[in-house]
PDB file of N, CA and C in Angstrom:
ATOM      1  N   UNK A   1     -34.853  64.115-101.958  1.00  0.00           N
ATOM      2  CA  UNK A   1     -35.846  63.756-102.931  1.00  0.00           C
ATOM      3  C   UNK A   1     -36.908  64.850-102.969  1.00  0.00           C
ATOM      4  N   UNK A   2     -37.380  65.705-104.335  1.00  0.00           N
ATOM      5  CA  UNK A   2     -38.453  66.257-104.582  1.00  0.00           C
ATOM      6  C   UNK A   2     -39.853  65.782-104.336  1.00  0.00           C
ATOM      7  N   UNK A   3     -40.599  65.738-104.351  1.00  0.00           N
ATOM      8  CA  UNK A   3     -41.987  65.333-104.568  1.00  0.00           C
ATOM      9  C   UNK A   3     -43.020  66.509-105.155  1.00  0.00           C
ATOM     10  N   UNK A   4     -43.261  66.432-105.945  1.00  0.00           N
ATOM     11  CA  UNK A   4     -44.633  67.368-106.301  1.00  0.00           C
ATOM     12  C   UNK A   4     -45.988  66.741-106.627  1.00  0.00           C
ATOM     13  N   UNK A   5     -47.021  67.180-106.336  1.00  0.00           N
ATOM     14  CA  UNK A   5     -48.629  66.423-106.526  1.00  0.00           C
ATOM     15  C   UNK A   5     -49.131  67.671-107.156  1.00  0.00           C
ATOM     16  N   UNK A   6     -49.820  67.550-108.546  1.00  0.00           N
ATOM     17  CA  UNK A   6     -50.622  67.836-109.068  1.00  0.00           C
ATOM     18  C   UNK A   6     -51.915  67.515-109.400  1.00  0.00           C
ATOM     19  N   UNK A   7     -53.021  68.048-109.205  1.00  0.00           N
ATOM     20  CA  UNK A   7     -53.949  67.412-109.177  1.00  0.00           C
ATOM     21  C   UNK A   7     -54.547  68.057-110.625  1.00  0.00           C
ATOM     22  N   UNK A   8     -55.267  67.344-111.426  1.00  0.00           N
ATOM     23  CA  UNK A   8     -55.988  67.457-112.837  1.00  0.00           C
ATOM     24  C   UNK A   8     -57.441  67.029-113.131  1.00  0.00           C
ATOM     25  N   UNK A   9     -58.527  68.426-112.936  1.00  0.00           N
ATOM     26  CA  UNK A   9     -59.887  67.878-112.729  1.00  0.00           C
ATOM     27  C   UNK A   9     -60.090  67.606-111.309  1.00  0.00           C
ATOM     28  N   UNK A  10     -59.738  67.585-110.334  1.00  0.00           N
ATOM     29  CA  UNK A  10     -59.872  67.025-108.945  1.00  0.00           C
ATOM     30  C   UNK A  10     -59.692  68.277-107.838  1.00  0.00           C
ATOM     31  N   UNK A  11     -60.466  68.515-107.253  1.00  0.00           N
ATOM     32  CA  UNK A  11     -59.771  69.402-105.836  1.00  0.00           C
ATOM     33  C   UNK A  11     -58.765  68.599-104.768  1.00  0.00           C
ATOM     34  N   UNK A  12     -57.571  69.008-104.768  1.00  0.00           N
ATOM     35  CA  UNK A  12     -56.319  67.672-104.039  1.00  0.00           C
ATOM     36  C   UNK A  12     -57.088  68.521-102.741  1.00  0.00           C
ATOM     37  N   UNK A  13     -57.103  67.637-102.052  1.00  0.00           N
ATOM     38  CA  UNK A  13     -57.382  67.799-100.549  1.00  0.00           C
ATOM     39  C   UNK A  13     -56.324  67.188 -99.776  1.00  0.00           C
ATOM     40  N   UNK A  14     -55.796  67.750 -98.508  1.00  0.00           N
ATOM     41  CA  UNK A  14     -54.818  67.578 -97.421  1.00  0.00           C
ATOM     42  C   UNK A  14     -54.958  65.644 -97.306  1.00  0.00           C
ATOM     43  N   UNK A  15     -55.730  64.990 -97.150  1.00  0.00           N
ATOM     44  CA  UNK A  15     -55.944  63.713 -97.016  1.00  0.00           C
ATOM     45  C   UNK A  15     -55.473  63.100 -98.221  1.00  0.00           C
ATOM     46  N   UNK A  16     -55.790  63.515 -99.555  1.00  0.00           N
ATOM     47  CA  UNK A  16     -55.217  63.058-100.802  1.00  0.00           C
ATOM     48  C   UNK A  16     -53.715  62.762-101.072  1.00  0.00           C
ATOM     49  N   UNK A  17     -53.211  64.320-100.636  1.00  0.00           N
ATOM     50  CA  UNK A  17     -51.550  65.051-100.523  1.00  0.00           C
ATOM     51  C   UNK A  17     -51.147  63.973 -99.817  1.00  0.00           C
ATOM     52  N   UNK A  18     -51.135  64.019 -98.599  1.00  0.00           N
ATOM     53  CA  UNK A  18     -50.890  62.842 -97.035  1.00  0.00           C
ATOM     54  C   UNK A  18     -50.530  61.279 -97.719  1.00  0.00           C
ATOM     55  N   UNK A  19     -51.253  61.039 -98.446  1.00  0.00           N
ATOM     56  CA  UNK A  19     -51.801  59.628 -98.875  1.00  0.00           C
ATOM     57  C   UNK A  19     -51.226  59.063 -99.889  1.00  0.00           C
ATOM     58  N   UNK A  20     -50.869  60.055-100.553  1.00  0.00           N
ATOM     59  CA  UNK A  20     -49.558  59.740-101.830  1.00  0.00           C
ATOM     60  C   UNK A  20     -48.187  60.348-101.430  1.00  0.00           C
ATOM     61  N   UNK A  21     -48.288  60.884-100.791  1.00  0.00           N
ATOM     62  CA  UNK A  21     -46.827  61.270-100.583  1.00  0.00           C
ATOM     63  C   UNK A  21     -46.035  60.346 -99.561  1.00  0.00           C
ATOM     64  N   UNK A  22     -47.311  59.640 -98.269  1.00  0.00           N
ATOM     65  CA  UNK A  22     -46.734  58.424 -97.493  1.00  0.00           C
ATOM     66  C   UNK A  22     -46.425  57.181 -98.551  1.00  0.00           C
ATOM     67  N   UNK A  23     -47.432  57.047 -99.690  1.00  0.00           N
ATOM     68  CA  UNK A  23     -47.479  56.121-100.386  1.00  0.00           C
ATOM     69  C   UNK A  23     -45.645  55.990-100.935  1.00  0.00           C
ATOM     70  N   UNK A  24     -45.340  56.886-101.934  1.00  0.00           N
ATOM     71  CA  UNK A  24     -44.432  57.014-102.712  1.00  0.00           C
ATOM     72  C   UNK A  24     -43.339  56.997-102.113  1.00  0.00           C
ATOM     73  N   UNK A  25     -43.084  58.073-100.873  1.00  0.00           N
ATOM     74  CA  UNK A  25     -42.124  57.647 -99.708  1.00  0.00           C
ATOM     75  C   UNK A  25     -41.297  56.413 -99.332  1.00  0.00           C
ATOM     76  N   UNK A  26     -42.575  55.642 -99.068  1.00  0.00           N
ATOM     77  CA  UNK A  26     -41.742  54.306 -99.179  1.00  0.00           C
ATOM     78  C   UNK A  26     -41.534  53.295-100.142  1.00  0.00           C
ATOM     79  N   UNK A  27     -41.180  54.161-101.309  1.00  0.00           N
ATOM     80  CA  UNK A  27     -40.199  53.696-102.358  1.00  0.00           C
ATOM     81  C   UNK A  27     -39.062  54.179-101.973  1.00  0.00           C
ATOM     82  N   UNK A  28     -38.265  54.952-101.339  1.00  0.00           N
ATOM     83  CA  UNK A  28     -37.411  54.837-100.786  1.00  0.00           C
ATOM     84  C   UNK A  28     -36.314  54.117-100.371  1.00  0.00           C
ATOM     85  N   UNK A  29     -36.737  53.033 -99.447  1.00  0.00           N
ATOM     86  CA  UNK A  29     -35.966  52.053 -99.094  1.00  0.00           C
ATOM     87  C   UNK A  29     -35.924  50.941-100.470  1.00  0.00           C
ATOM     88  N   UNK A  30     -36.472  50.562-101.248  1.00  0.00           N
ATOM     89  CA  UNK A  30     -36.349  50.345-102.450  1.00  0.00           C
ATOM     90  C   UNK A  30     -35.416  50.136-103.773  1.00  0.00           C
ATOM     91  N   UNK A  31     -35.555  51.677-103.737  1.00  0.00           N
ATOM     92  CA  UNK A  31     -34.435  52.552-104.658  1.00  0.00           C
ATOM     93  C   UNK A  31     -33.810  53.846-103.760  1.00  0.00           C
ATOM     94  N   UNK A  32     -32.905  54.088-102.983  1.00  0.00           N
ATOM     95  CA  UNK A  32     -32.672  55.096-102.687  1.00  0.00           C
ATOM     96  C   UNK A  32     -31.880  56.247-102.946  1.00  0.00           C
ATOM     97  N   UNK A  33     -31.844  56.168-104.215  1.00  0.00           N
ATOM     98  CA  UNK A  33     -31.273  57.118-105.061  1.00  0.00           C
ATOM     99  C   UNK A  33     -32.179  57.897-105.896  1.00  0.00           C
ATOM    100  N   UNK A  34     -33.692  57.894-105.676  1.00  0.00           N
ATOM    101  CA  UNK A  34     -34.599  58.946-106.427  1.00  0.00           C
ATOM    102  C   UNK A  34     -34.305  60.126-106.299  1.00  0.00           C
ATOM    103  N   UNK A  35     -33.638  60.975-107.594  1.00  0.00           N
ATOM    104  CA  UNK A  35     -33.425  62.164-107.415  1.00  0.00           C
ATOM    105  C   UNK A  35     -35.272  63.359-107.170  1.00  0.00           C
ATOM    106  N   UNK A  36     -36.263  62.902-107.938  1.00  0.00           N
ATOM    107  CA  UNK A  36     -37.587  63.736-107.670  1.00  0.00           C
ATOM    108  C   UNK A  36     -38.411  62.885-108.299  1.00  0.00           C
ATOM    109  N   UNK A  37     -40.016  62.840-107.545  1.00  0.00           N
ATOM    110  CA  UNK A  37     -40.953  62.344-108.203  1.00  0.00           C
ATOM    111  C   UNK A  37     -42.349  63.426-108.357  1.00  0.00           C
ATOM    112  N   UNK A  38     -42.666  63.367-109.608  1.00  0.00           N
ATOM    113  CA  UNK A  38     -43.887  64.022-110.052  1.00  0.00           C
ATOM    114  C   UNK A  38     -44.677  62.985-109.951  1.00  0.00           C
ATOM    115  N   UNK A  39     -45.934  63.264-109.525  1.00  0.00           N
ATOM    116  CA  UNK A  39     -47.178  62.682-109.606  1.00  0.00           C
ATOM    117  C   UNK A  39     -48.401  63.787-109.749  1.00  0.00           C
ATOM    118  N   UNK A  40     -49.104  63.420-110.796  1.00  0.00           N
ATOM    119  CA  UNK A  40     -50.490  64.001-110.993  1.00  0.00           C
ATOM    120  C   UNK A  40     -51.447  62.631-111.122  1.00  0.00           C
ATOM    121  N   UNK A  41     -52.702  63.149-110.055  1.00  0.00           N
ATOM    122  CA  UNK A  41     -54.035  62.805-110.093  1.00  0.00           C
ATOM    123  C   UNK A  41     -54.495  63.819-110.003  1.00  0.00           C
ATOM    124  N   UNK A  42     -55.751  62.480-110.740  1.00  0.00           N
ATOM    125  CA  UNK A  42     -57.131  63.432-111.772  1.00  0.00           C
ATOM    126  C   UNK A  42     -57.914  62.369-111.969  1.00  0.00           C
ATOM    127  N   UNK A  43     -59.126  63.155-112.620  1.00  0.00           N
ATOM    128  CA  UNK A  43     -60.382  62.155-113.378  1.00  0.00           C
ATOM    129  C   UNK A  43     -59.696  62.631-115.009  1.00  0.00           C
ATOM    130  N   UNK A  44     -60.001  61.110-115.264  1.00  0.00           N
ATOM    131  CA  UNK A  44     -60.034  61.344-116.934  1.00  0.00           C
ATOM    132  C   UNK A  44     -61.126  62.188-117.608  1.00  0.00           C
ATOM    133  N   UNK A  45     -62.458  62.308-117.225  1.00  0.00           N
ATOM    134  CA  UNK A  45     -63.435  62.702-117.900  1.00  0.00           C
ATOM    135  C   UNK A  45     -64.458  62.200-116.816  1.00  0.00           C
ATOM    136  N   UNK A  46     -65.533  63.716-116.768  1.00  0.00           N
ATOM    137  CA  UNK A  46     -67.012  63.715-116.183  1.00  0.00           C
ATOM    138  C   UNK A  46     -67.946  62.747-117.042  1.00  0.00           C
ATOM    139  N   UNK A  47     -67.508  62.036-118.585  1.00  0.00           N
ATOM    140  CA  UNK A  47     -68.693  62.018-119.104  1.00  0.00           C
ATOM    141  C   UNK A  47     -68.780  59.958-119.581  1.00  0.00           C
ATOM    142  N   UNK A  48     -67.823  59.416-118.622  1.00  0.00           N
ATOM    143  CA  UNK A  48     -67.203  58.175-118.628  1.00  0.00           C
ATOM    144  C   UNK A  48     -68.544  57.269-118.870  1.00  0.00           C
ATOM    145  N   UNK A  49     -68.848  55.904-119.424  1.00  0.00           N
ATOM    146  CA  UNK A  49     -69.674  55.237-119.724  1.00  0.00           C
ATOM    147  C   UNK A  49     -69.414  54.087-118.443  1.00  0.00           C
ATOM    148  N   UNK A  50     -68.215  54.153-117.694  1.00  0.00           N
ATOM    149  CA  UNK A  50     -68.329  53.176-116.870  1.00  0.00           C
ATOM    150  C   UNK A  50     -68.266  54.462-115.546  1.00  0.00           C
ATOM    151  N   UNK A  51     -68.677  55.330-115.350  1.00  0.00           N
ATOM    152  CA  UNK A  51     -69.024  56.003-114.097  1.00  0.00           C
ATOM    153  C   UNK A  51     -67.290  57.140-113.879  1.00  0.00           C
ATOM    154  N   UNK A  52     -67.122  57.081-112.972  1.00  0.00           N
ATOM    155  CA  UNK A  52     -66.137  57.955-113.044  1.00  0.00           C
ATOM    156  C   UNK A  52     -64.391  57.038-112.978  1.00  0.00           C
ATOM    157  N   UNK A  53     -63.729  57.555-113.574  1.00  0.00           N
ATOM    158  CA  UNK A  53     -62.613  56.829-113.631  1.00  0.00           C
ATOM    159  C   UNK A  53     -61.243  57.682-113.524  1.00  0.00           C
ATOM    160  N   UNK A  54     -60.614  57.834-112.256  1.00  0.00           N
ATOM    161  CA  UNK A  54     -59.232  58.087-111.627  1.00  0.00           C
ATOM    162  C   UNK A  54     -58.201  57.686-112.261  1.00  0.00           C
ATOM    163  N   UNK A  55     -57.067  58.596-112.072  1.00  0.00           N
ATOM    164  CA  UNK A  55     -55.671  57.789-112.642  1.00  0.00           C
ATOM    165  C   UNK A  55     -54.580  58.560-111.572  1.00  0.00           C
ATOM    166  N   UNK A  56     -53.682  57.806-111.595  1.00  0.00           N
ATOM    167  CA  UNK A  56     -52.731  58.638-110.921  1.00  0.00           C
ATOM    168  C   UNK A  56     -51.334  57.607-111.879  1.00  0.00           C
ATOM    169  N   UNK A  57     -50.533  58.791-112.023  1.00  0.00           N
ATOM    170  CA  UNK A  57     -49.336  59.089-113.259  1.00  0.00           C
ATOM    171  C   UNK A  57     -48.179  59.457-112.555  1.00  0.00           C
ATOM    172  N   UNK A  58     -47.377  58.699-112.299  1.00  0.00           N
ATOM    173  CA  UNK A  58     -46.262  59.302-111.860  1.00  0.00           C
ATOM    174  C   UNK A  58     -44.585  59.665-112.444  1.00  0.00           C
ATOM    175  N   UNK A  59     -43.973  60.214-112.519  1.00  0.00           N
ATOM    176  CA  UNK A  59     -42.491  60.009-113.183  1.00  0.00           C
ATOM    177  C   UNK A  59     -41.242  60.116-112.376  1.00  0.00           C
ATOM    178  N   UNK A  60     -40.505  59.311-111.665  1.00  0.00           N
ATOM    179  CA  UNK A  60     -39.912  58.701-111.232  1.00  0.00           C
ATOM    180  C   UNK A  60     -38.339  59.123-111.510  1.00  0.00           C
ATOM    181  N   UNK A  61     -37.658  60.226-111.641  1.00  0.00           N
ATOM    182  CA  UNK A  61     -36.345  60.041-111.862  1.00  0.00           C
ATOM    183  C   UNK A  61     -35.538  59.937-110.863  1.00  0.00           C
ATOM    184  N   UNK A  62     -34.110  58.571-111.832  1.00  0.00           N
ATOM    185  CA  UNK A  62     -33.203  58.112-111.140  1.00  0.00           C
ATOM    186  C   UNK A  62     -32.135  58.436-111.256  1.00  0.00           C
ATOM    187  N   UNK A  63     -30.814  58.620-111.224  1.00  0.00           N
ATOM    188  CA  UNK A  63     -29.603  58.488-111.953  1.00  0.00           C
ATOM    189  C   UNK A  63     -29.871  58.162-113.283  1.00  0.00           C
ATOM    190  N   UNK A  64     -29.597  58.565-114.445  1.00  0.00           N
ATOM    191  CA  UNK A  64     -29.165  57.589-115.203  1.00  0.00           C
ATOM    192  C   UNK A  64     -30.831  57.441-116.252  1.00  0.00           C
ATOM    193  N   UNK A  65     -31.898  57.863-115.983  1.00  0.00           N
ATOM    194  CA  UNK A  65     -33.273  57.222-116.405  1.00  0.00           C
ATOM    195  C   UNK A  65     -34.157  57.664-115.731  1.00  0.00           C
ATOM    196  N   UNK A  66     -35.525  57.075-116.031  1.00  0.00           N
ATOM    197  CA  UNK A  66     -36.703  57.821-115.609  1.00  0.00           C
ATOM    198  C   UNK A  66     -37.482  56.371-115.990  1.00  0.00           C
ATOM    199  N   UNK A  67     -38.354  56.551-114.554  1.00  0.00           N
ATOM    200  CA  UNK A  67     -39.420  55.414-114.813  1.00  0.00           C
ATOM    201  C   UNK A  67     -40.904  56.245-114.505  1.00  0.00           C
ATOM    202  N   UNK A  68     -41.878  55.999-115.628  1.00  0.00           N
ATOM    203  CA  UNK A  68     -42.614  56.150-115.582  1.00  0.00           C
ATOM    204  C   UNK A  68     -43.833  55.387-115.798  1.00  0.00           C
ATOM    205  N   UNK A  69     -45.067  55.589-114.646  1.00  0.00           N
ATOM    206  CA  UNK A  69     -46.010  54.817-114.557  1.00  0.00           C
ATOM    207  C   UNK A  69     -47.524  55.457-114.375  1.00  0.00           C
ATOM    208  N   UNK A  70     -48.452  54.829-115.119  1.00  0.00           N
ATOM    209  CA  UNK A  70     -49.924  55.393-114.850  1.00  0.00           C
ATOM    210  C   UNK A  70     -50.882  54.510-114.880  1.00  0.00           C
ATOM    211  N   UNK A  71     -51.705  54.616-114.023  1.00  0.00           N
ATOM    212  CA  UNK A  71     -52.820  53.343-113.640  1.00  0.00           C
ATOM    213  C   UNK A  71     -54.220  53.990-113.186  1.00  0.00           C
ATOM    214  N   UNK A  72     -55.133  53.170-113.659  1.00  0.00           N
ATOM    215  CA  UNK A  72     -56.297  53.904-113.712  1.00  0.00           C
ATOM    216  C   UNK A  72     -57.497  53.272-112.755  1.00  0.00           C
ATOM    217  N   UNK A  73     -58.347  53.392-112.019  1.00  0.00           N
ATOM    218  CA  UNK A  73     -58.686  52.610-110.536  1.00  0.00           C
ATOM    219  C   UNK A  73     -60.060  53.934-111.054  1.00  0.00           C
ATOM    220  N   UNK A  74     -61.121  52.775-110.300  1.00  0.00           N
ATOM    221  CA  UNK A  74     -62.684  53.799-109.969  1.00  0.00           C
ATOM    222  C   UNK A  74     -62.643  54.725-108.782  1.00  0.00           C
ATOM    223  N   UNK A  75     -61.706  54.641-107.794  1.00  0.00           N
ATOM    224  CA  UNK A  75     -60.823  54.994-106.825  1.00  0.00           C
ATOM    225  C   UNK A  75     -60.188  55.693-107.032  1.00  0.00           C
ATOM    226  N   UNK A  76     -59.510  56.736-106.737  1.00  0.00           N
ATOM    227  CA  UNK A  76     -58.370  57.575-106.174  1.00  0.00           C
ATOM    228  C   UNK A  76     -57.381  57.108-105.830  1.00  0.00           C
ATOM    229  N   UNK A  77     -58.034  56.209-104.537  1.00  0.00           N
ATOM    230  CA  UNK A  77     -56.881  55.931-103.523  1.00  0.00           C
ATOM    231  C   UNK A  77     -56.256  54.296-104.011  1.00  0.00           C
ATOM    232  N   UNK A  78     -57.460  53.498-104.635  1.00  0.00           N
ATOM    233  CA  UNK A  78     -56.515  52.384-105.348  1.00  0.00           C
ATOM    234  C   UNK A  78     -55.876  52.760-106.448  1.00  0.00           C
ATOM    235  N   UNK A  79     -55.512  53.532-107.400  1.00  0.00           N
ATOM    236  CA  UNK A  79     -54.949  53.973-108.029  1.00  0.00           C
ATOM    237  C   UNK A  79     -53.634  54.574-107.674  1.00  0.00           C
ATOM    238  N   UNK A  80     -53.642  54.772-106.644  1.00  0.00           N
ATOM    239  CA  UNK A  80     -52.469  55.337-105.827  1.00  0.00           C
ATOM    240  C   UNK A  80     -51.571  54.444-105.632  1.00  0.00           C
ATOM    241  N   UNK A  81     -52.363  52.977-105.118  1.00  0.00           N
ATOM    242  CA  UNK A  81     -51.734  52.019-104.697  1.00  0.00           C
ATOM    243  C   UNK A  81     -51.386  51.400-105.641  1.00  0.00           C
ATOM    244  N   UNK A  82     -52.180  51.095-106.811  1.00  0.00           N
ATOM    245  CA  UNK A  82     -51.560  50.316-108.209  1.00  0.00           C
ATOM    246  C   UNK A  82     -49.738  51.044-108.744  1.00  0.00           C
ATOM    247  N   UNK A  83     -49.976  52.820-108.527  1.00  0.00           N
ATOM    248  CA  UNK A  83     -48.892  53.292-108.814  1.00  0.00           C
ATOM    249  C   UNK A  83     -47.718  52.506-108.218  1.00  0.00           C
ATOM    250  N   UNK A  84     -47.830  52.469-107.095  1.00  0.00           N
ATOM    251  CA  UNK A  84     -46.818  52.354-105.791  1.00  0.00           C
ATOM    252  C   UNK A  84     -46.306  51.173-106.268  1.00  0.00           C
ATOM    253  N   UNK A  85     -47.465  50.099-105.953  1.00  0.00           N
ATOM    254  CA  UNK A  85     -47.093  48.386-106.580  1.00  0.00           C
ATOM    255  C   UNK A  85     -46.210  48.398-107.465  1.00  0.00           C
ATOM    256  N   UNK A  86     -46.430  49.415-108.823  1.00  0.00           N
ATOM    257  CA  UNK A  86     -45.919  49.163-110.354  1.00  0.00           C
ATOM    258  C   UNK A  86     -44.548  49.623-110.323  1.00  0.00           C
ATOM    259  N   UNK A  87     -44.431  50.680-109.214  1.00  0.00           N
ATOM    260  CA  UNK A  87     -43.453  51.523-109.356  1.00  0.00           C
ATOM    261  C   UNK A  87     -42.209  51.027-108.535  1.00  0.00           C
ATOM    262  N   UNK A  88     -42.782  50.005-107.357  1.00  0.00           N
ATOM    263  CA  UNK A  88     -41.954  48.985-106.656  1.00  0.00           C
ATOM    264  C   UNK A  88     -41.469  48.018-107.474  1.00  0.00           C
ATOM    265  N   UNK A  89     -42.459  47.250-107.938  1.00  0.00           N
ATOM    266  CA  UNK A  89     -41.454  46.725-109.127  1.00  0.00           C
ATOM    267  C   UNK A  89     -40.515  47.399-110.300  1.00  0.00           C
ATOM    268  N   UNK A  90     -40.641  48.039-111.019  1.00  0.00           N
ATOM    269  CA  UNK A  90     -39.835  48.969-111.775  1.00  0.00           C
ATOM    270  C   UNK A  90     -38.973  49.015-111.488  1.00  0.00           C
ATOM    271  N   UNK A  91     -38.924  50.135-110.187  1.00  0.00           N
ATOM    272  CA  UNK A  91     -37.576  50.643-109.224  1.00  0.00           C
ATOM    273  C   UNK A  91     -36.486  48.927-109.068  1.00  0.00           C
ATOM    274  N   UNK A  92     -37.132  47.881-108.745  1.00  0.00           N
ATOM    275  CA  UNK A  92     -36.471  46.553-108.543  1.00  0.00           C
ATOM    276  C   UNK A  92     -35.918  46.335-109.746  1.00  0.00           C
ATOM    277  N   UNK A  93     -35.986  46.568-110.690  1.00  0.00           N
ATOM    278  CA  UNK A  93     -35.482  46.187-112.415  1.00  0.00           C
ATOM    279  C   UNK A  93     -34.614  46.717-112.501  1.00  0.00           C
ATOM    280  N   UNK A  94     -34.670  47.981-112.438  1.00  0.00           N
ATOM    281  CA  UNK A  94     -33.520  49.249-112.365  1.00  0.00           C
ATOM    282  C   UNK A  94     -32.708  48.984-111.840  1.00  0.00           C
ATOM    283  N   UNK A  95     -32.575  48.993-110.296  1.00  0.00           N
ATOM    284  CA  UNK A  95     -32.106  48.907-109.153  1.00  0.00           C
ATOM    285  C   UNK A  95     -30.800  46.984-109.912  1.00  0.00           C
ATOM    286  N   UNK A  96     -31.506  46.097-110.185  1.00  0.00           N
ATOM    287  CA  UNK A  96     -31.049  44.974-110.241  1.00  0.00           C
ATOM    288  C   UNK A  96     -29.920  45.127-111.313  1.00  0.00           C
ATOM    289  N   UNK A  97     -30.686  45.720-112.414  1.00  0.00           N
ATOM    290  CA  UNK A  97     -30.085  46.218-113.954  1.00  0.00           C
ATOM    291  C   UNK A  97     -28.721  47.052-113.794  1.00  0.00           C
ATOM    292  N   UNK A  98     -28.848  47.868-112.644  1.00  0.00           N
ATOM    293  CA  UNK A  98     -27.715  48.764-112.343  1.00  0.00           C
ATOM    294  C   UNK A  98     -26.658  48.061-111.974  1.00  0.00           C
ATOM    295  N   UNK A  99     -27.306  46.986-110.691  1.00  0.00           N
ATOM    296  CA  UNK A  99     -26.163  46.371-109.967  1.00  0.00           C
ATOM    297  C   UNK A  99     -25.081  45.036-111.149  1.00  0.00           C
ATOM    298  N   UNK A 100     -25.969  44.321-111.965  1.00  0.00           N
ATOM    299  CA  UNK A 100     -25.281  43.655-112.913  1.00  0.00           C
ATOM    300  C   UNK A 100     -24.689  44.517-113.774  1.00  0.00           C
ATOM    301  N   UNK A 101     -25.097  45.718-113.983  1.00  0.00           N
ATOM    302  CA  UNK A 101     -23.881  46.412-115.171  1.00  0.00           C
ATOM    303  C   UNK A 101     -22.413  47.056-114.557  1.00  0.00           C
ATOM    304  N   UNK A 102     -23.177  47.249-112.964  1.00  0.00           N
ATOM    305  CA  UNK A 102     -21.634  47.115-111.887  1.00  0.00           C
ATOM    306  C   UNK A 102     -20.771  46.608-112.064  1.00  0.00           C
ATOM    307  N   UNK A 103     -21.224  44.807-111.881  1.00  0.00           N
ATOM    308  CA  UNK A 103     -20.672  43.489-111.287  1.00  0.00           C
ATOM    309  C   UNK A 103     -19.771  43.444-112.948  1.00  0.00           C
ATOM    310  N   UNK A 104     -20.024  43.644-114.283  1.00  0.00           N
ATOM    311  CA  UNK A 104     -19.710  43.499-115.715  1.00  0.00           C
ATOM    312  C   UNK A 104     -18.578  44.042-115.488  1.00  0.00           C
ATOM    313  N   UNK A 105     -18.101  45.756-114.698  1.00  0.00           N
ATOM    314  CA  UNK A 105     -17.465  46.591-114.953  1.00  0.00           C
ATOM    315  C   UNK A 105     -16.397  46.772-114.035  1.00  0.00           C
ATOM    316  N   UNK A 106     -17.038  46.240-113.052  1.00  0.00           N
ATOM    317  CA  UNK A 106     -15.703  45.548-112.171  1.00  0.00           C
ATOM    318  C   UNK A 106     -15.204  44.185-112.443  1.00  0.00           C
ATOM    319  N   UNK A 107     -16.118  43.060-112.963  1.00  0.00           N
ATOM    320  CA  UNK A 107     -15.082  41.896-113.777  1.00  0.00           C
ATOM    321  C   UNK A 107     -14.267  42.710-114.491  1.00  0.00           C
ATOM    322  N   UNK A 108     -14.479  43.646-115.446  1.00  0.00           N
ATOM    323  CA  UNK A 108     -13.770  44.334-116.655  1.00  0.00           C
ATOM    324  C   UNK A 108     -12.632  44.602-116.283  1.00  0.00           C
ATOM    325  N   UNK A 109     -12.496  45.391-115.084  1.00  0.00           N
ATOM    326  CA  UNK A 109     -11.777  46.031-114.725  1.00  0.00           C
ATOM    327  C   UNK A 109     -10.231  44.872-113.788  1.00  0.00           C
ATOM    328  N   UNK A 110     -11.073  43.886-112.986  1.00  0.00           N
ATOM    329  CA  UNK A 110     -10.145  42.905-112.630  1.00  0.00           C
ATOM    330  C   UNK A 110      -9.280  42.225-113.466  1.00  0.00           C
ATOM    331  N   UNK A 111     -10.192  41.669-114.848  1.00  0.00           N
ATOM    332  CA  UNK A 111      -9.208  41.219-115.983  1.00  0.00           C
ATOM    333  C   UNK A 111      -8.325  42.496-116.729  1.00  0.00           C
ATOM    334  N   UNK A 112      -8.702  43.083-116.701  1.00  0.00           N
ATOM    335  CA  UNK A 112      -7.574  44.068-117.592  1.00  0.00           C
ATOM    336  C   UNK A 112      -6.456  43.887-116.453  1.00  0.00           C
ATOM    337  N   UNK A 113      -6.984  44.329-115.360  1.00  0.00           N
ATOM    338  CA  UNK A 113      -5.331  44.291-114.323  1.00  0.00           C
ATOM    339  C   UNK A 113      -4.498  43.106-113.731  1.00  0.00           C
ATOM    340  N   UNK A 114      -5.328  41.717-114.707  1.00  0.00           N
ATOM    341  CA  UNK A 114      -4.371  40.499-114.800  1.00  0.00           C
ATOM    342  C   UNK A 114      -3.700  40.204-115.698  1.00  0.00           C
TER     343      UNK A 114
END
């Protein structure tokens, strides 16, 4: 699995890097077929009416598709975690979606050879 962190508007600091990359990691056991994940954090804008506002964006490719997710937190680091949450579920859809279009294609395959 790839991983890259980009940071946008933000100086990524070693603690930042650390913190999303443990985060995303354990999507892993999950889905374990992620071929690479991009993630960029950033501030949307210095000039925000509700103070400063974080996002972290990630894109997720699998076999087959790409899941992508972005969530926006006054935080950094909850934003990180909203990713993770969203992206745990996702990966579970996929992951489920795959296995029933399996289970279709091996019925398929049993009836043709009766």
């Amino acid at each position: 699995m790839i991983i890259t962190i980009h940071g946008t508007g933000i100086e990524l600091t070693d603690a930042i890097k650390d913190y999303a990359n443990k985060k995303i990691m354990s999507l892993e056991k999950f889905f374990p077929n992620i071929t690479k994940i991009e993630i960029d954090l950033g501030m949307r804008s210095h000039h925000h009416q509700k103070g400063q506002v974080y996002y972290a964006e990630t894109n997720v490719r699998i076999p087959g598709s790409m899941v992508r997710v972005v969530k926006d937190a006054e935080d950094l680091y909850k934003a990180i975690d909203s990713v993770k949450d969203h992206l745990k579920v996702d990966l579970g859809k996929a992951k489920e979606k795959r296995r029933t279009k399996d289970k279709k294609t091996i019925r398929a395959k049993k009836e043709y050879q009766d």
